[in-house]
C-alpha atoms as a PDB file:
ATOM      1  CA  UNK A   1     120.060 163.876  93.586  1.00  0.00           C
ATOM      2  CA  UNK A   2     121.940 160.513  93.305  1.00  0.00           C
ATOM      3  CA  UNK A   3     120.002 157.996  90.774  1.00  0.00           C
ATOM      4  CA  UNK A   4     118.353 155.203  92.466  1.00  0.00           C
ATOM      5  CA  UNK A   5     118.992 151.604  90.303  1.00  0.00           C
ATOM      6  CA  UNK A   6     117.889 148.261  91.490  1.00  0.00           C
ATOM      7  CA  UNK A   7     119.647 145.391  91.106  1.00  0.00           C
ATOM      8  CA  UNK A   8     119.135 143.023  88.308  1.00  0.00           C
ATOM      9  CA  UNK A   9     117.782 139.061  88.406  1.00  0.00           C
ATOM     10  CA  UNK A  10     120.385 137.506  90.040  1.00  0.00           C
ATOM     11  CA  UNK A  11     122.357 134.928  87.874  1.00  0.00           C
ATOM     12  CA  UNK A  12     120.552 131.256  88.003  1.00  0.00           C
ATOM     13  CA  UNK A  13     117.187 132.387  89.901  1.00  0.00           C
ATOM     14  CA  UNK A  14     114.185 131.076  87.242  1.00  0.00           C
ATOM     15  CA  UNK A  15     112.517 133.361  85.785  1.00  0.00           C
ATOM     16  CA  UNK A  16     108.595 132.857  86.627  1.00  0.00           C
ATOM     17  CA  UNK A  17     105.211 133.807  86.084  1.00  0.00           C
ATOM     18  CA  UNK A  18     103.707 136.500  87.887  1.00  0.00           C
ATOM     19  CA  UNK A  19     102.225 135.690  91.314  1.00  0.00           C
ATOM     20  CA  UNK A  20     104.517 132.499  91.392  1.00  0.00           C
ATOM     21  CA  UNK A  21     107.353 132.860  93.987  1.00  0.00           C
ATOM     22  CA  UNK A  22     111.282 132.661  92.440  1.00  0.00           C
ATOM     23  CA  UNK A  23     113.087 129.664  93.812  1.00  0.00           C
ATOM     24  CA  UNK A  24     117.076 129.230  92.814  1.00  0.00           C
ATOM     25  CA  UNK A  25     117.314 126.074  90.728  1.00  0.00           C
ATOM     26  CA  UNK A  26     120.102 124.555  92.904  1.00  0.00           C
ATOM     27  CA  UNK A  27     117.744 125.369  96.125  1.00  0.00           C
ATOM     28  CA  UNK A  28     114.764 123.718  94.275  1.00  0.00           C
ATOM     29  CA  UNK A  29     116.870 120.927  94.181  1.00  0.00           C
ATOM     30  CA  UNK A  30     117.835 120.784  97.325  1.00  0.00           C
ATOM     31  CA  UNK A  31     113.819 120.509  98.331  1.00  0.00           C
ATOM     32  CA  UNK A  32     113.014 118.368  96.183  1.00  0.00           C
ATOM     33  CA  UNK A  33     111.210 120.599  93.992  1.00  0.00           C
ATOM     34  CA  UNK A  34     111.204 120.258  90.534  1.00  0.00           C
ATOM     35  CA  UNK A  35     111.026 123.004  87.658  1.00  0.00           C
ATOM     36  CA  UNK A  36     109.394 122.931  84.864  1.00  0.00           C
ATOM     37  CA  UNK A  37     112.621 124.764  82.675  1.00  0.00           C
ATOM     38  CA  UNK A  38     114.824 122.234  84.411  1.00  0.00           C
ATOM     39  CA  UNK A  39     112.874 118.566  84.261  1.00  0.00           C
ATOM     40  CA  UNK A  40     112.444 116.326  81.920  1.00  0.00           C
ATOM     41  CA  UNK A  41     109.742 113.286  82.245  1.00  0.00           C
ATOM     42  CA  UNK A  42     110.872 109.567  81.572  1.00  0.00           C
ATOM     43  CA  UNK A  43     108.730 106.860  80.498  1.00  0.00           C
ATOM     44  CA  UNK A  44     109.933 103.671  81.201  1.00  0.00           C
ATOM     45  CA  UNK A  45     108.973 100.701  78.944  1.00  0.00           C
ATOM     46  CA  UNK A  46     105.111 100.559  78.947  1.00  0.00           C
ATOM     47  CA  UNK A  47     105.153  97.739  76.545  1.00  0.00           C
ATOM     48  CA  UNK A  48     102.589  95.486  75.150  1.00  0.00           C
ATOM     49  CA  UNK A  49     103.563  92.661  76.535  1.00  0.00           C
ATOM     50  CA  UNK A  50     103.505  93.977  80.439  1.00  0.00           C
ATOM     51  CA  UNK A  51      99.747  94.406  79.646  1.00  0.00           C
ATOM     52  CA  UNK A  52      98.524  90.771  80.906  1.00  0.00           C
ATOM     53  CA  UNK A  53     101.586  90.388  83.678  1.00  0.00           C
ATOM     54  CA  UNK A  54     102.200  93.589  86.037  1.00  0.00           C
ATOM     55  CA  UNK A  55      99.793  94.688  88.791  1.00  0.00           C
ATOM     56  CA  UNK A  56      97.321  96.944  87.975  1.00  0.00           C
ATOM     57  CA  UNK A  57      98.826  97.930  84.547  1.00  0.00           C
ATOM     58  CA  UNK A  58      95.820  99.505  82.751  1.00  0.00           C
ATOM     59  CA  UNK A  59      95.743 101.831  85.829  1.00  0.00           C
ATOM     60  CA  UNK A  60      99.377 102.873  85.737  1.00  0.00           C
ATOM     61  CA  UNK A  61      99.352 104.001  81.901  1.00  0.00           C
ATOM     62  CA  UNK A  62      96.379 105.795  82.860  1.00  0.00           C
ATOM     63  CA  UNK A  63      97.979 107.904  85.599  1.00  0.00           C
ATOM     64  CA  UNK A  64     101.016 108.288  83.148  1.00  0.00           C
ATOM     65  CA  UNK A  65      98.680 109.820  80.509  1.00  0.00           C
ATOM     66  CA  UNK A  66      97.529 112.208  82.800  1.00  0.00           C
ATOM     67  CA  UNK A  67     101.858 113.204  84.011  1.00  0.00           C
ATOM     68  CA  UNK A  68     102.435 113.035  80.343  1.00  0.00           C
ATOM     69  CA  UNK A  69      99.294 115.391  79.334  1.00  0.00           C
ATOM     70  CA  UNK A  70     100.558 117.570  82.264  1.00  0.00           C
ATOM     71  CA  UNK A  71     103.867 118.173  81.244  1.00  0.00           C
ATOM     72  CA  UNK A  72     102.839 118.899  77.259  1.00  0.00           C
ATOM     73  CA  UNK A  73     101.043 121.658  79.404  1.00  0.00           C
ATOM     74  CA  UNK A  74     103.997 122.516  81.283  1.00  0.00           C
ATOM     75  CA  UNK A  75     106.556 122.297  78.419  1.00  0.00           C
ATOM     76  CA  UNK A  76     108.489 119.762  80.284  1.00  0.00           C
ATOM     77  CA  UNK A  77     109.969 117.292  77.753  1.00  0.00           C
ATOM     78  CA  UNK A  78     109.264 113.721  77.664  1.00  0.00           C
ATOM     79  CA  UNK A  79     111.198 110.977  76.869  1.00  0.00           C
ATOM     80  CA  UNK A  80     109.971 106.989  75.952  1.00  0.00           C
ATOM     81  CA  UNK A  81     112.220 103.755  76.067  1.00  0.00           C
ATOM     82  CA  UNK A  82     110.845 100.439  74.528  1.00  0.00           C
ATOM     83  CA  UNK A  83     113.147  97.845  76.665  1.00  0.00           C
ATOM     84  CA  UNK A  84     114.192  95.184  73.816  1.00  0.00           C
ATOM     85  CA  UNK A  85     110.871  95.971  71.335  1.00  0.00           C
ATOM     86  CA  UNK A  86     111.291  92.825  69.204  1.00  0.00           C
ATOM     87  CA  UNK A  87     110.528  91.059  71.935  1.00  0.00           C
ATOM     88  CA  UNK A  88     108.442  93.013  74.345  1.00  0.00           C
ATOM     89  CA  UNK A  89     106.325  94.759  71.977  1.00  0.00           C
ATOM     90  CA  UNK A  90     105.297  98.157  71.363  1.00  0.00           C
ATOM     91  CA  UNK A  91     104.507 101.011  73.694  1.00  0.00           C
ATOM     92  CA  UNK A  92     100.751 100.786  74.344  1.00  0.00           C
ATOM     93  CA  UNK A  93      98.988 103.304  72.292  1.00  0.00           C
ATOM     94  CA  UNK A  94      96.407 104.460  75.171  1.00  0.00           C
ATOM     95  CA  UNK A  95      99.684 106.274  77.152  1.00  0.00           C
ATOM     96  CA  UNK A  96      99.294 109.038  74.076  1.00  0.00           C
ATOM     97  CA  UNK A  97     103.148 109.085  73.091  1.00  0.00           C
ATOM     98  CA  UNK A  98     102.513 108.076  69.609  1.00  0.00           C
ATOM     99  CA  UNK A  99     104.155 111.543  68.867  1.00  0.00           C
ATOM    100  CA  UNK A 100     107.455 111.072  70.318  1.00  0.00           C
ATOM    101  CA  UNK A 101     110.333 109.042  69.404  1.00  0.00           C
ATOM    102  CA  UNK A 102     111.183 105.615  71.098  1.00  0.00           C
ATOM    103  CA  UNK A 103     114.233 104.992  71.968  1.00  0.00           C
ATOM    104  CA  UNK A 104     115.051 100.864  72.148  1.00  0.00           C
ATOM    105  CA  UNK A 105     117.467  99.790  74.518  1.00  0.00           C
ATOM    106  CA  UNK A 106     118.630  96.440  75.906  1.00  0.00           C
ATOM    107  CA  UNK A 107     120.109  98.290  78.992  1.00  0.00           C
ATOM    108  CA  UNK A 108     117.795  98.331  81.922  1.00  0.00           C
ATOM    109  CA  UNK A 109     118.915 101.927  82.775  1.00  0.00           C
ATOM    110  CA  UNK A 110     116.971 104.470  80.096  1.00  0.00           C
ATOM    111  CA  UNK A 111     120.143 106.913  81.453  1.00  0.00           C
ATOM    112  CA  UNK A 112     122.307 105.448  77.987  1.00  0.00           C
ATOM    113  CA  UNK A 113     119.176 106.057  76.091  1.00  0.00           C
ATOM    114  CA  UNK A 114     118.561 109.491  77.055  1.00  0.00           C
ATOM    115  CA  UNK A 115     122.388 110.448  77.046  1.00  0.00           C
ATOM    116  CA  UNK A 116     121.883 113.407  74.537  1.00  0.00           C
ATOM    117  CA  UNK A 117     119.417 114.739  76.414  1.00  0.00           C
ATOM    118  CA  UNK A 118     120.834 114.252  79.778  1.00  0.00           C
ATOM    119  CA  UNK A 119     123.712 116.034  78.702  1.00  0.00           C
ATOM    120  CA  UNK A 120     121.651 119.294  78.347  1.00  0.00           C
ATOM    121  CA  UNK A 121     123.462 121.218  81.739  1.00  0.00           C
ATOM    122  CA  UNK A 122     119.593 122.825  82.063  1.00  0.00           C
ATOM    123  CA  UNK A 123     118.443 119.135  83.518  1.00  0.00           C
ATOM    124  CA  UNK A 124     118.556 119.063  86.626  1.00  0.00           C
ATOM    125  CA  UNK A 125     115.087 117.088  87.902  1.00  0.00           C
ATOM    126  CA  UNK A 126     113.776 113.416  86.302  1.00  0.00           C
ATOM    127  CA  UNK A 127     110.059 112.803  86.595  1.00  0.00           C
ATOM    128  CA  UNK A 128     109.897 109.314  86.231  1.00  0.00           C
ATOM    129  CA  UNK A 129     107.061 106.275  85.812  1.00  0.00           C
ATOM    130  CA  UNK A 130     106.742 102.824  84.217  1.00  0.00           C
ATOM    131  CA  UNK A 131     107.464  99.602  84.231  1.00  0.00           C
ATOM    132  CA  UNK A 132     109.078  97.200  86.196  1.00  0.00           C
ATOM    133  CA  UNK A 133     110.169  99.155  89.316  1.00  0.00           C
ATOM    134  CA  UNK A 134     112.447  96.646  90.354  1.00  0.00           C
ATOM    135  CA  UNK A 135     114.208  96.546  86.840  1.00  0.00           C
ATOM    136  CA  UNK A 136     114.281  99.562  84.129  1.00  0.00           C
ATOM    137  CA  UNK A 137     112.311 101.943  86.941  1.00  0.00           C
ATOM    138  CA  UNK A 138     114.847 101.288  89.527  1.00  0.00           C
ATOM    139  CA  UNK A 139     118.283 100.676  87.718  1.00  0.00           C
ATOM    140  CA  UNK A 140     117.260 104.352  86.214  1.00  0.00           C
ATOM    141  CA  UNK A 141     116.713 106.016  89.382  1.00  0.00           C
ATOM    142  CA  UNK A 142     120.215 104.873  90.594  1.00  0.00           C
ATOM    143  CA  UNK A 143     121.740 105.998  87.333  1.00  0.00           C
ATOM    144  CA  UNK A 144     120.332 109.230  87.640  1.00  0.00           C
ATOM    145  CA  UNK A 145     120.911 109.657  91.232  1.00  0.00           C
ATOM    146  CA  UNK A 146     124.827 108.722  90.450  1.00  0.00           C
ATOM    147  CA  UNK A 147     125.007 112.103  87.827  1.00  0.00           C
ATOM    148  CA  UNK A 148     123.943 114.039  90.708  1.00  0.00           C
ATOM    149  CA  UNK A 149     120.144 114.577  88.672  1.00  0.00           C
ATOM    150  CA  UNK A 150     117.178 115.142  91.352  1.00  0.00           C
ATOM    151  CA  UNK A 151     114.689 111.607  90.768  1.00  0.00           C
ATOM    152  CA  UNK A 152     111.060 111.872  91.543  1.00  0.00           C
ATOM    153  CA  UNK A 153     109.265 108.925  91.354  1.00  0.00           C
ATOM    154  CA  UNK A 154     105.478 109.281  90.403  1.00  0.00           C
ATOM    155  CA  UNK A 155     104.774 105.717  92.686  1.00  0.00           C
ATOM    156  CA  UNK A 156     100.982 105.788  91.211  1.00  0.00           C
ATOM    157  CA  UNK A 157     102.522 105.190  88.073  1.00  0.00           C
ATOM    158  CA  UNK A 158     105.015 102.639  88.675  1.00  0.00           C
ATOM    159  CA  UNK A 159     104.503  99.080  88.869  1.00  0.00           C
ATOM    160  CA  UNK A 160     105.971  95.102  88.452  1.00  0.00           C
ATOM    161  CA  UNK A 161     105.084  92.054  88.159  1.00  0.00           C
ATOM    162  CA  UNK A 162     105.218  91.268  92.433  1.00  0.00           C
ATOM    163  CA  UNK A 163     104.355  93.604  94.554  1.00  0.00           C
ATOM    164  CA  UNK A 164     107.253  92.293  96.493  1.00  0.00           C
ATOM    165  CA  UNK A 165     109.442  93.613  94.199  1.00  0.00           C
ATOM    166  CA  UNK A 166     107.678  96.785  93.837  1.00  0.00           C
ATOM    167  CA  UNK A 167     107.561  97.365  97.243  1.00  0.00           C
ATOM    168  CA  UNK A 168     110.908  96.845  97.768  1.00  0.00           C
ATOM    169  CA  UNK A 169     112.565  98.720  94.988  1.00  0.00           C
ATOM    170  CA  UNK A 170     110.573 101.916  96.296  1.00  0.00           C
ATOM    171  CA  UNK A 171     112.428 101.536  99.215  1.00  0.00           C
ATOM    172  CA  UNK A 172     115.413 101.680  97.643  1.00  0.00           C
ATOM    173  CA  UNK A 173     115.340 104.080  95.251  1.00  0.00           C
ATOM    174  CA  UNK A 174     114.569 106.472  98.720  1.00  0.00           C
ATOM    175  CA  UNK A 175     117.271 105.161 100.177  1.00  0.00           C
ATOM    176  CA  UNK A 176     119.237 106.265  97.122  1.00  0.00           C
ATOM    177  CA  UNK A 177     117.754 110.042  97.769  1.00  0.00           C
ATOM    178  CA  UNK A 178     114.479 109.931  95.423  1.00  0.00           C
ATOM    179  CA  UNK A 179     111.578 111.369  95.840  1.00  0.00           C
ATOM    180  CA  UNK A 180     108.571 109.246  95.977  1.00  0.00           C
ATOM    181  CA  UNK A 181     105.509 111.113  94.521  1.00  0.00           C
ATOM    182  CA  UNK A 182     102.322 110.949  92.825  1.00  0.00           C
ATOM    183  CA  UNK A 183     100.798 112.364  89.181  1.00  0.00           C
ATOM    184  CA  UNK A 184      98.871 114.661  91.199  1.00  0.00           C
ATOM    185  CA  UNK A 185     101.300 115.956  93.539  1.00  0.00           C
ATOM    186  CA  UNK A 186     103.917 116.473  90.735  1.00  0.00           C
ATOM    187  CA  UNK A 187     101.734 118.785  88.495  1.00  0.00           C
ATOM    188  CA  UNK A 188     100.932 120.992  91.460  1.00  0.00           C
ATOM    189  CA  UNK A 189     104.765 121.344  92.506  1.00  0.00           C
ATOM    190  CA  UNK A 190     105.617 122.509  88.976  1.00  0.00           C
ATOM    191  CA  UNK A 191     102.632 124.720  89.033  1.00  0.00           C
ATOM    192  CA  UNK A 192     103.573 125.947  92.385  1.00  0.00           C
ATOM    193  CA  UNK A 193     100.161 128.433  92.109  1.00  0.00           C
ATOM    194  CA  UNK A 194      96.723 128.251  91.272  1.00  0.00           C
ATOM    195  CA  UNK A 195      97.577 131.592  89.702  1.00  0.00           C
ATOM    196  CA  UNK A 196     100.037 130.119  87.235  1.00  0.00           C
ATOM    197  CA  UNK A 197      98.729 130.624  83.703  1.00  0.00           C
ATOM    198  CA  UNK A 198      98.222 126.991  82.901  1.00  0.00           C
ATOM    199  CA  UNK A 199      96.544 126.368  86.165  1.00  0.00           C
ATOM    200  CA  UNK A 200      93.422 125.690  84.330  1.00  0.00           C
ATOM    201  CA  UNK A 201      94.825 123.768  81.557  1.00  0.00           C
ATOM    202  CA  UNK A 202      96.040 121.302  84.476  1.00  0.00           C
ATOM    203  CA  UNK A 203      92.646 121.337  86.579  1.00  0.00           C
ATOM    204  CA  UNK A 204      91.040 118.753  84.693  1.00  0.00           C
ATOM    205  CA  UNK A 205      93.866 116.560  85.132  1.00  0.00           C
ATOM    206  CA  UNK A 206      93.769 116.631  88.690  1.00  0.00           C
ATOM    207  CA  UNK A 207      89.982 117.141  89.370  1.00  0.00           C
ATOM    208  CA  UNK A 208      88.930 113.904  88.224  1.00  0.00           C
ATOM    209  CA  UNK A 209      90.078 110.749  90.577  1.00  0.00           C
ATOM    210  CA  UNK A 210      92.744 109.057  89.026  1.00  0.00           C
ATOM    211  CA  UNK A 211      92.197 105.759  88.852  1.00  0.00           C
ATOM    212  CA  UNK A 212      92.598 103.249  91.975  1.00  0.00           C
ATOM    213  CA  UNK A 213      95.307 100.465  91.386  1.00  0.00           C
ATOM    214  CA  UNK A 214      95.267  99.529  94.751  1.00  0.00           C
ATOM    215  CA  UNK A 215      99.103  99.969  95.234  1.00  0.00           C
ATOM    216  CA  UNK A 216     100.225 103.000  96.999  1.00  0.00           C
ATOM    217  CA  UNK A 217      98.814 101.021  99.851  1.00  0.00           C
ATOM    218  CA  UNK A 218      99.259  97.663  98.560  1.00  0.00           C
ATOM    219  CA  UNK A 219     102.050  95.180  98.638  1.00  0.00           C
ATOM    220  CA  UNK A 220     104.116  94.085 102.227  1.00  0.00           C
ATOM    221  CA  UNK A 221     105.719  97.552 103.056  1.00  0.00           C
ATOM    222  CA  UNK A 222     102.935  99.789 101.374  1.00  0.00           C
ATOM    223  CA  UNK A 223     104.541 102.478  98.972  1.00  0.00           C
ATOM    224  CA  UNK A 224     106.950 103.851 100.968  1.00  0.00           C
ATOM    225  CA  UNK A 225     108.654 100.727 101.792  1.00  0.00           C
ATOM    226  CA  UNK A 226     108.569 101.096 105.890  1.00  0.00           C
ATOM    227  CA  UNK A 227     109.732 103.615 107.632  1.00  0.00           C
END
């Protein structure tokens, strides 16, 4: 009787827990859906001295916590940039980075900040949140965009000083193919199941309400910028 042999993983599916469906990085890309072995999260210049001037700013570093507690979880990497420190301050100790390195940078782009880690060919998706969306937040969503890197924009976590601005630059960065997202909504794409191992790791994360800034809704073209 012939042998009967099955065919091995094919070459670049992810390798996943059990009860979580396999998804081909490149096609996970092509949904918009992000991996944890291929993401990295970015957190964009939530500085002292954006405490008393951007909308709802308490509120943002909250959410971030949460995206940043979630991917510790998750064992997607984060990355923090401190846009021109000696001027702007520190990053504010309640977003729980104190761990990590920062990374100064005079640049509004973090892309020239995060070059050696960017240059990993495994990175394929950005999580990114901070400050000001018109500036750092958008400048690095266009950089990123330009390698070809997936964006996703956690919009509960993004702010500037108008809402104008805000508003407008999340309109752009869609225009410029990223994905507009939330905390929430994030940490259950790169869970993908309820079965996943972590799941209940995450669950207090995303049980509790996060906490209302007022913007997904707010500002002259809402979060989404129009249609």
């Amino acid at each position: 009787m012939t042998a009967v042999t099955f065919p091995r993983r094919p070459a670049g599916v992810a390798r996943v827990w059990p009860g979580v469906p396999r998804c081909a990085p490149m096609a996970a890309a092509r949904l918009g859906w992000p991996l944890p072995g291929s993401s990295v999260l970015f957190l964009c210049d939530l500085q002292e001295r954006f405490r008393g001037s951007v909308a709802a700013f308490p509120q943002i570093v909250a959410v971030a916590a949460r995206l940043l507690q979630g991917c510790r979880i998750l064992g997607v990497p984060a990355l923090v940039t401190e846009q021109r420190p000696e001027v702007l301050g520190p990053t504010v100790p309640e977003l729980g980075a104190q761990d990590l390195p920062r990374l100064p940078k005079s640049a509004f782009s973090m892309a020239g900040a995060a070059a050696p880690l960017l240059g990993d060919p495994k990175i394929r998706s950005v999580l990114l949140c901070g400050v000001e969306a018109h500036a750092c937040v958008l400048q690095t969503a266009l950089e990123l965009r330009a390698r070809g890197l997936d964006v996703h924009v956690a919009a509960d976590a993004v702010s500037s000083r108008s809402q104008v601005e805000r508003a407008l630059a999340l309109a752009r960065m869609r225009q410029a193919g990223a994905y507009l997202s939330t905390c929430e909504s994030l940490l259950l794409l790169l869970l993908r199941d309820a079965a996943h191992p972590k799941f209940r790791q995450i669950l207090p994360l995303i049980k509790e309400p996060p906490p209302d800034t007022g913007l997904i809704l707010g500002g002259p073209l809402g979060a989404l910028g129009g249609g």
